[in-house]
Protein backbone atom coordinates (compact mmCIF):
# COMPACT_ATOMS: atom_id res chain seq x y z
CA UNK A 1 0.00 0.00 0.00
CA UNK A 2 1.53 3.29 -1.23
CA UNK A 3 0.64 6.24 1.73
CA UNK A 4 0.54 9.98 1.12
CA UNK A 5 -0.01 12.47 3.05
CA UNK A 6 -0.52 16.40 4.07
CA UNK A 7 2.21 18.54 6.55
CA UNK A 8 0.91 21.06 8.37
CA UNK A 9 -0.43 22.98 11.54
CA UNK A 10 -3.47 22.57 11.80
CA UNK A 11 -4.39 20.19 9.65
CA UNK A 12 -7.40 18.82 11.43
CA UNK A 13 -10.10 20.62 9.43
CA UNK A 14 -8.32 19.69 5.95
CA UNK A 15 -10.20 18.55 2.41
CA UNK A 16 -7.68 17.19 1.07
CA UNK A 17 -7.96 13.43 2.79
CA UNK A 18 -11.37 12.51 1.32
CA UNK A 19 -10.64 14.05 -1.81
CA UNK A 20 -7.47 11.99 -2.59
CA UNK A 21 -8.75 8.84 -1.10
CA UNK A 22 -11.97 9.64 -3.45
CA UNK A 23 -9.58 9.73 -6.23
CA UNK A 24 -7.85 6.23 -4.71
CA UNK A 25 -11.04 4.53 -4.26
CA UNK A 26 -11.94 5.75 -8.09
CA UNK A 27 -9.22 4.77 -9.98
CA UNK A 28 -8.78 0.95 -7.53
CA UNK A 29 -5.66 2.02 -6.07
CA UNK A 30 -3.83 0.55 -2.77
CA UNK A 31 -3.30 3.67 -0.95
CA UNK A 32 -4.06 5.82 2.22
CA UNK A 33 -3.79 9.88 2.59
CA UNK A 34 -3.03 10.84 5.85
CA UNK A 35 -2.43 14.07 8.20
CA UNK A 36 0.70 15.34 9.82
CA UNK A 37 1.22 17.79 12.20
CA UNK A 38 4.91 18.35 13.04
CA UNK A 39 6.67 20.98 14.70
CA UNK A 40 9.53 21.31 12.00
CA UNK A 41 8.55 20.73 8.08
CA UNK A 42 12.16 19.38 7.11
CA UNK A 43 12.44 16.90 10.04
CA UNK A 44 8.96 15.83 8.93
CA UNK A 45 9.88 15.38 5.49
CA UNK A 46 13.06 13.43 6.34
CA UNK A 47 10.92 11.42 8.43
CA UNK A 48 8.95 10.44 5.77
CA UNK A 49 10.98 9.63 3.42
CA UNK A 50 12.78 7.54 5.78
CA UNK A 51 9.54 5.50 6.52
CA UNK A 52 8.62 5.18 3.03
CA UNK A 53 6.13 7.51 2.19
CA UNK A 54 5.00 8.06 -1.44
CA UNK A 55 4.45 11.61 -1.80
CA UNK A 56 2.98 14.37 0.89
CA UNK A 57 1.29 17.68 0.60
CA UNK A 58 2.71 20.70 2.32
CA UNK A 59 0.30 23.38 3.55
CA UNK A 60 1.03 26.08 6.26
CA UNK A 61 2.95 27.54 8.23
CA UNK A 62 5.28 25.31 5.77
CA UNK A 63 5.40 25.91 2.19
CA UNK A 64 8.89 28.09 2.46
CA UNK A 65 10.39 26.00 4.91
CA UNK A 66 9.76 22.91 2.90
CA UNK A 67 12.55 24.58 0.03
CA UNK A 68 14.87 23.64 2.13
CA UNK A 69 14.32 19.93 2.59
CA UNK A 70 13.59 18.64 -0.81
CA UNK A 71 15.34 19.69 -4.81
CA UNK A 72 12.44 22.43 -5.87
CA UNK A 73 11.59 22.59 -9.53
CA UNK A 74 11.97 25.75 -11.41
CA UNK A 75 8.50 26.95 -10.61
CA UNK A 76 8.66 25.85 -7.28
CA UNK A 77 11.49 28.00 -6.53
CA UNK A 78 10.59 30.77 -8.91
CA UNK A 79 7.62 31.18 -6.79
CA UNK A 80 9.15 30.41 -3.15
CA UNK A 81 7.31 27.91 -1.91
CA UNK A 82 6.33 23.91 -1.98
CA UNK A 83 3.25 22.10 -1.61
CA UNK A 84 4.16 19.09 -3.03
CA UNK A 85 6.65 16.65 -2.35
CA UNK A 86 7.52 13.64 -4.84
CA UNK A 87 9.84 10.90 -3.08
CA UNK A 88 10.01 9.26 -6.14
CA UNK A 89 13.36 10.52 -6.75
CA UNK A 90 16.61 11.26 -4.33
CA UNK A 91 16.30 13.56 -2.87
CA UNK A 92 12.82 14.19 -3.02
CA UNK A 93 11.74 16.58 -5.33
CA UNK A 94 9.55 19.57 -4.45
CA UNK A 95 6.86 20.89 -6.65
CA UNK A 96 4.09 23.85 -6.64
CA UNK A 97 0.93 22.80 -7.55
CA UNK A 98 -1.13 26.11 -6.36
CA UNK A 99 0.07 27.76 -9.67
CA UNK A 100 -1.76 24.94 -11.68
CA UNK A 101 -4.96 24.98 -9.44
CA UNK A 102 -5.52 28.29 -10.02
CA UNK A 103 -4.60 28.18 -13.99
CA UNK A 104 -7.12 24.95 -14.37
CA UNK A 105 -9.55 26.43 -12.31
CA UNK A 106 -10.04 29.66 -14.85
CA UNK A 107 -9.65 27.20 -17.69
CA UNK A 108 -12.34 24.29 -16.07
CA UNK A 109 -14.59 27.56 -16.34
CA UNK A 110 -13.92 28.90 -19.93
CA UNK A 111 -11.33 31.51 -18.48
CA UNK A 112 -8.56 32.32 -20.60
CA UNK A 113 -5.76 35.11 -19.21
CA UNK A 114 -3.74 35.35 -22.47
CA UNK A 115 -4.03 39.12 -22.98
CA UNK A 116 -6.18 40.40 -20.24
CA UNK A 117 -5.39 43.21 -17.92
CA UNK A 118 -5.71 41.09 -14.18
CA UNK A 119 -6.06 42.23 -10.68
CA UNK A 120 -4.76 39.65 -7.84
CA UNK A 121 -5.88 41.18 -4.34
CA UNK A 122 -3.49 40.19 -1.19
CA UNK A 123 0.04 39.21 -0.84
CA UNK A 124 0.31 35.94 0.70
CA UNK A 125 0.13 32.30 -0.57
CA UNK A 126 -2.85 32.39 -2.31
CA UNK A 127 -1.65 35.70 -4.29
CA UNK A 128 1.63 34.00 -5.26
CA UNK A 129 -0.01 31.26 -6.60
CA UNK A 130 -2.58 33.48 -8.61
CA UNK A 131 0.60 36.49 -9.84
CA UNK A 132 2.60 33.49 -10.66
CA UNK A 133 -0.23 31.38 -12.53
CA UNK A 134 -1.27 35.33 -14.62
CA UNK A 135 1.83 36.72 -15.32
CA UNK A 136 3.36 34.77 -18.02
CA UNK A 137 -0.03 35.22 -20.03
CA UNK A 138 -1.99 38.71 -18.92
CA UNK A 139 -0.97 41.77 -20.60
CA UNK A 140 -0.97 43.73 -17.11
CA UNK A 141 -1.14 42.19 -13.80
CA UNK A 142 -1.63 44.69 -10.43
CA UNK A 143 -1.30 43.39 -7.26
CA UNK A 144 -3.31 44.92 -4.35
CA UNK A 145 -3.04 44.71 -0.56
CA UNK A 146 -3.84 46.26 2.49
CA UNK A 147 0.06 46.83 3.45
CA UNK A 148 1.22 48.17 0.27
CA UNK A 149 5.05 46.75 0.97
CA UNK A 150 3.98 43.53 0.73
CA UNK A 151 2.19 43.90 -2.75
CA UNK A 152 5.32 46.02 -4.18
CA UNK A 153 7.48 42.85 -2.61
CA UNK A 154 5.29 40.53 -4.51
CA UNK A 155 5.24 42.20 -7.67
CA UNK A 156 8.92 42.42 -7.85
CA UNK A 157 9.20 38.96 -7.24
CA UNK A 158 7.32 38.23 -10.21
CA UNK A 159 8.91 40.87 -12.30
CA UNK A 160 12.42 39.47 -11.67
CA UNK A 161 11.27 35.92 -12.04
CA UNK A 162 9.99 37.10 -15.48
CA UNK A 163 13.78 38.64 -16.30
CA UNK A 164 15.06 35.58 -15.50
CA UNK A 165 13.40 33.76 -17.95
CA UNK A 166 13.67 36.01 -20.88
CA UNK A 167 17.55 36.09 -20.05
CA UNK A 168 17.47 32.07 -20.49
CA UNK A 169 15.97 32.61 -23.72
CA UNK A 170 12.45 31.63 -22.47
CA UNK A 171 9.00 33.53 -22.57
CA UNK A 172 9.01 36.08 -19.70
CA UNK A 173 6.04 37.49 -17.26
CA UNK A 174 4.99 39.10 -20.79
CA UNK A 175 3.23 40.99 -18.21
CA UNK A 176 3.76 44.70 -16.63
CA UNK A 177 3.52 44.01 -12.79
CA UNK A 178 2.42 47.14 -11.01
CA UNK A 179 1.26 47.07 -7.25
CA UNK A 180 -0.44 49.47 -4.48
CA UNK A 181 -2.75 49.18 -2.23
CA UNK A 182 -6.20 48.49 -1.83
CA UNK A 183 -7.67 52.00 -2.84
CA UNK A 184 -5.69 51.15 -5.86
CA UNK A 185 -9.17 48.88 -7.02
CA UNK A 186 -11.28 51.74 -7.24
CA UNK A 187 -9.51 52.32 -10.60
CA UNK A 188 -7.93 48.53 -11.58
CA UNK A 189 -11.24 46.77 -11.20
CA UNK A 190 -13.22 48.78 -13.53
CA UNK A 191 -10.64 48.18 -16.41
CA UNK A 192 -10.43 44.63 -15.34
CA UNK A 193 -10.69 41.32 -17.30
CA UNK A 194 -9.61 39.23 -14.46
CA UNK A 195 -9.79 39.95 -10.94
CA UNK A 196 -8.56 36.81 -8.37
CA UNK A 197 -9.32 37.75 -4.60
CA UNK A 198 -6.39 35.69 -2.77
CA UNK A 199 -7.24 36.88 0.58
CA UNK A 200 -9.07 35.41 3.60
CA UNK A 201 -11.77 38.13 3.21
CA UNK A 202 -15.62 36.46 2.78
CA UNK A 203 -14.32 33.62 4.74
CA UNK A 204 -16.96 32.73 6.69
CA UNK A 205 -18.14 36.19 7.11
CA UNK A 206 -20.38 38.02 4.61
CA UNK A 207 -17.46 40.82 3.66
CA UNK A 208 -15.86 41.60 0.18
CA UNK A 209 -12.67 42.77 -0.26
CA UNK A 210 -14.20 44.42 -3.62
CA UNK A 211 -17.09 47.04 -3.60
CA UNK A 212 -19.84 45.37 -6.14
CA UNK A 213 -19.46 49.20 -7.61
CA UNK A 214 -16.62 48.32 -9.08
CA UNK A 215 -17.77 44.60 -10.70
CA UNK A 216 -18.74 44.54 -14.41
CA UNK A 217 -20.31 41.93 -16.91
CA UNK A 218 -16.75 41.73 -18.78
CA UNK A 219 -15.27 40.33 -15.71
CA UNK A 220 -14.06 37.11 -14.74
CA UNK A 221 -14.14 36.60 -10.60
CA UNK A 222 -12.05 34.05 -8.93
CA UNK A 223 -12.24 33.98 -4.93
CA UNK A 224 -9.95 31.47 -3.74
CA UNK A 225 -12.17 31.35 -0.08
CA UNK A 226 -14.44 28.50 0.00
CA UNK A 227 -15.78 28.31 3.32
CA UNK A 228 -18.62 29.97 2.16
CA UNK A 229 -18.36 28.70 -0.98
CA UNK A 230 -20.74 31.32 -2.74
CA UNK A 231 -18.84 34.11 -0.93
CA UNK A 232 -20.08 37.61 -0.94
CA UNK A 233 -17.61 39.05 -3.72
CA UNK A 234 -18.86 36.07 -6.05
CA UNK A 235 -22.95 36.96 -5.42
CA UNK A 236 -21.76 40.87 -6.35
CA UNK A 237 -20.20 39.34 -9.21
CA UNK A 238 -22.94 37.35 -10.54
CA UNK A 239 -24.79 40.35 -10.52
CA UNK A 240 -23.23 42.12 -12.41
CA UNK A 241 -23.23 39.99 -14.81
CA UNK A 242 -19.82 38.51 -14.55
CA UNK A 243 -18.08 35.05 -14.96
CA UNK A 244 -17.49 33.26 -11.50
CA UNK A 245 -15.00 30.66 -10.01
CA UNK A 246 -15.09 29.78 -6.23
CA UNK A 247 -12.70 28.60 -4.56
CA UNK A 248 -13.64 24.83 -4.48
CA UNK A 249 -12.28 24.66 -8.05
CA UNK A 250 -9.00 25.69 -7.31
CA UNK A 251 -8.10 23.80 -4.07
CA UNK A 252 -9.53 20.64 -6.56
CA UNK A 253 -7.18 21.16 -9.59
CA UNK A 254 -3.74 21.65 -7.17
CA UNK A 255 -4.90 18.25 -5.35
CA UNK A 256 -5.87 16.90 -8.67
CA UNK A 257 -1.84 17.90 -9.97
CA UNK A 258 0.09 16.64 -7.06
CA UNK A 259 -2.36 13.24 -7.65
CA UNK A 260 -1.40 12.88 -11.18
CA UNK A 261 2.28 13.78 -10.43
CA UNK A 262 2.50 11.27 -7.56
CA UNK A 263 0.41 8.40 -9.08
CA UNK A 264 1.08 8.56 -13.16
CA UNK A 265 -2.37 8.29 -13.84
CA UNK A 266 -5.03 10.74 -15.02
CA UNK A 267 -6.84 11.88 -11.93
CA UNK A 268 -10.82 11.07 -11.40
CA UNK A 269 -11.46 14.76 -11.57
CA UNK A 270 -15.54 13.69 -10.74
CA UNK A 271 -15.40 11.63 -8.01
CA UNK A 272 -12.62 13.80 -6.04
CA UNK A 273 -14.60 16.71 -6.80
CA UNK A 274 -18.09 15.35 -5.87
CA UNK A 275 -15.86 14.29 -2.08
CA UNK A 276 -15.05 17.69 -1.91
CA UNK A 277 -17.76 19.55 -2.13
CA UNK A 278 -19.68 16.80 0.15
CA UNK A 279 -17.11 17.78 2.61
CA UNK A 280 -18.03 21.38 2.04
């Protein structure tokens, strides 16, 4: 029996053990998914490779730390930060599947960034995930958060990780990165295409990080909260007439590419999705 599992603290509330075990059960596979909650993420990750685990998940307070203790891809390291961890090879290879989640997410919905002018709102994970998954295809990309530091940190992270490429002969962020702060939105939202809220606002409270004022019917609306999973910000949305992705869809597609990475096979995007939102 191959076992996988999730690193984190907490990790008691997470989805992601009935949705891979869904995805187990679908496709007739021996394995478990299991929870860890360790003090240290590399010591945990040592641990588990020492014991013979397949493949874990890395969620947080650990996504940076875990750099450390595995060989990071490009993106991975581009973007600072693992949630995936492949023991397939030696040493274990670490891998970024938020970038994908949100990319298949806007796709699974008919949402194509090549050429749009996108908004990410916040700084953190989430946002990285979302600036890193945008910039290589959106024509503009602005960044907004309440401390303004932390946006212009995050956009220069994704400008210089767009350099980078171009300078190894590769398609750049094709993208010019601006950032500010939230009264920034009052005029980026309006001119919008894209807008992907990437903070904890809406969760479980009925708050939007977006006035509907600013919404529009040429927008596209992903809120990566989804406990409520019809936030606020995507009602406003609808509303106005604008295309909507909660954020079910993307914690889904970055489970569904660390499955297909760990396993080889094509992932039962149904049945893990239809444990999900049970769960939910």
């Amino acid at each position: 029996m191959d076992v996988y599992g999730l690193v984190g603290n907490p990790v008691e509330h997470s989805l992601s053990p009935p949705m891979h075990e869904a995805g187990f059960e679908a496709l007739g596979l021996d394995a478990r998914y299991v929870t860890f909650e360790p003090a240290d993420a590399a010591a945990a990750i040592r641990g588990a490779a020492a014991l013979g685990v397949a493949g874990l998940n890395v969620t947080v307070p650990f996504k940076r730390d875990a750099l450390a203790a595995v060989e990071p891809d490009e993106l991975a390291a581009r973007v600072g930060a693992v949630n995936t961890v492949d023991f397939s090879t030696d040493p274990p290879s670490g891998h970024n599947t938020d970038v994908a989640g949100v990319a298949r997410a806007l796709s699974h919905h008919g949402v194509d960034p090549a050429g749009t002018a996108a908004v990410v709102v916040g700084a953190g994970g989430a946002a990285r995930a979302a600036a890193f998954a945008l910039a290589g295809s959106a024509d503009s990309l602005h960044v907004a958060n309440r401390t303004e530091r932390r946006a212009e940190a995050l956009a220069a992270d994704v400008r210089e990780a767009g350099a980078e490429r171009e300078s190894a002969g590769e398609s750049g962020a094709g993208t010019g990165v601006t950032a500010g702060g939230l009264d920034t939105l009052v005029d980026r939202v309006p001119a919008a295409d894209l807008l992907v809220n990437a903070t904890s606002v809406g969760m479980e409270s009925d708050e939007t990080p977006v006035p509907a004022a600013h919404l529009h019917a040429d927008l596209a609306v992903l809120d990566a909260v989804y406990a409520p999973l019809d936030t606020r910000l995507l009602r406003d949305a609808r509303a106005a007439g604008a295309t909507t992705v909660d954020g079910a869809w993307m914690l889904l597609y970055q489970g569904v590419e660390a499955f297909e990475r760990w396993t080889g096979e094509d992932a039962p995007v149904d049945a893990m999705n239809a444990a999900l939102r049970r769960e939910l």
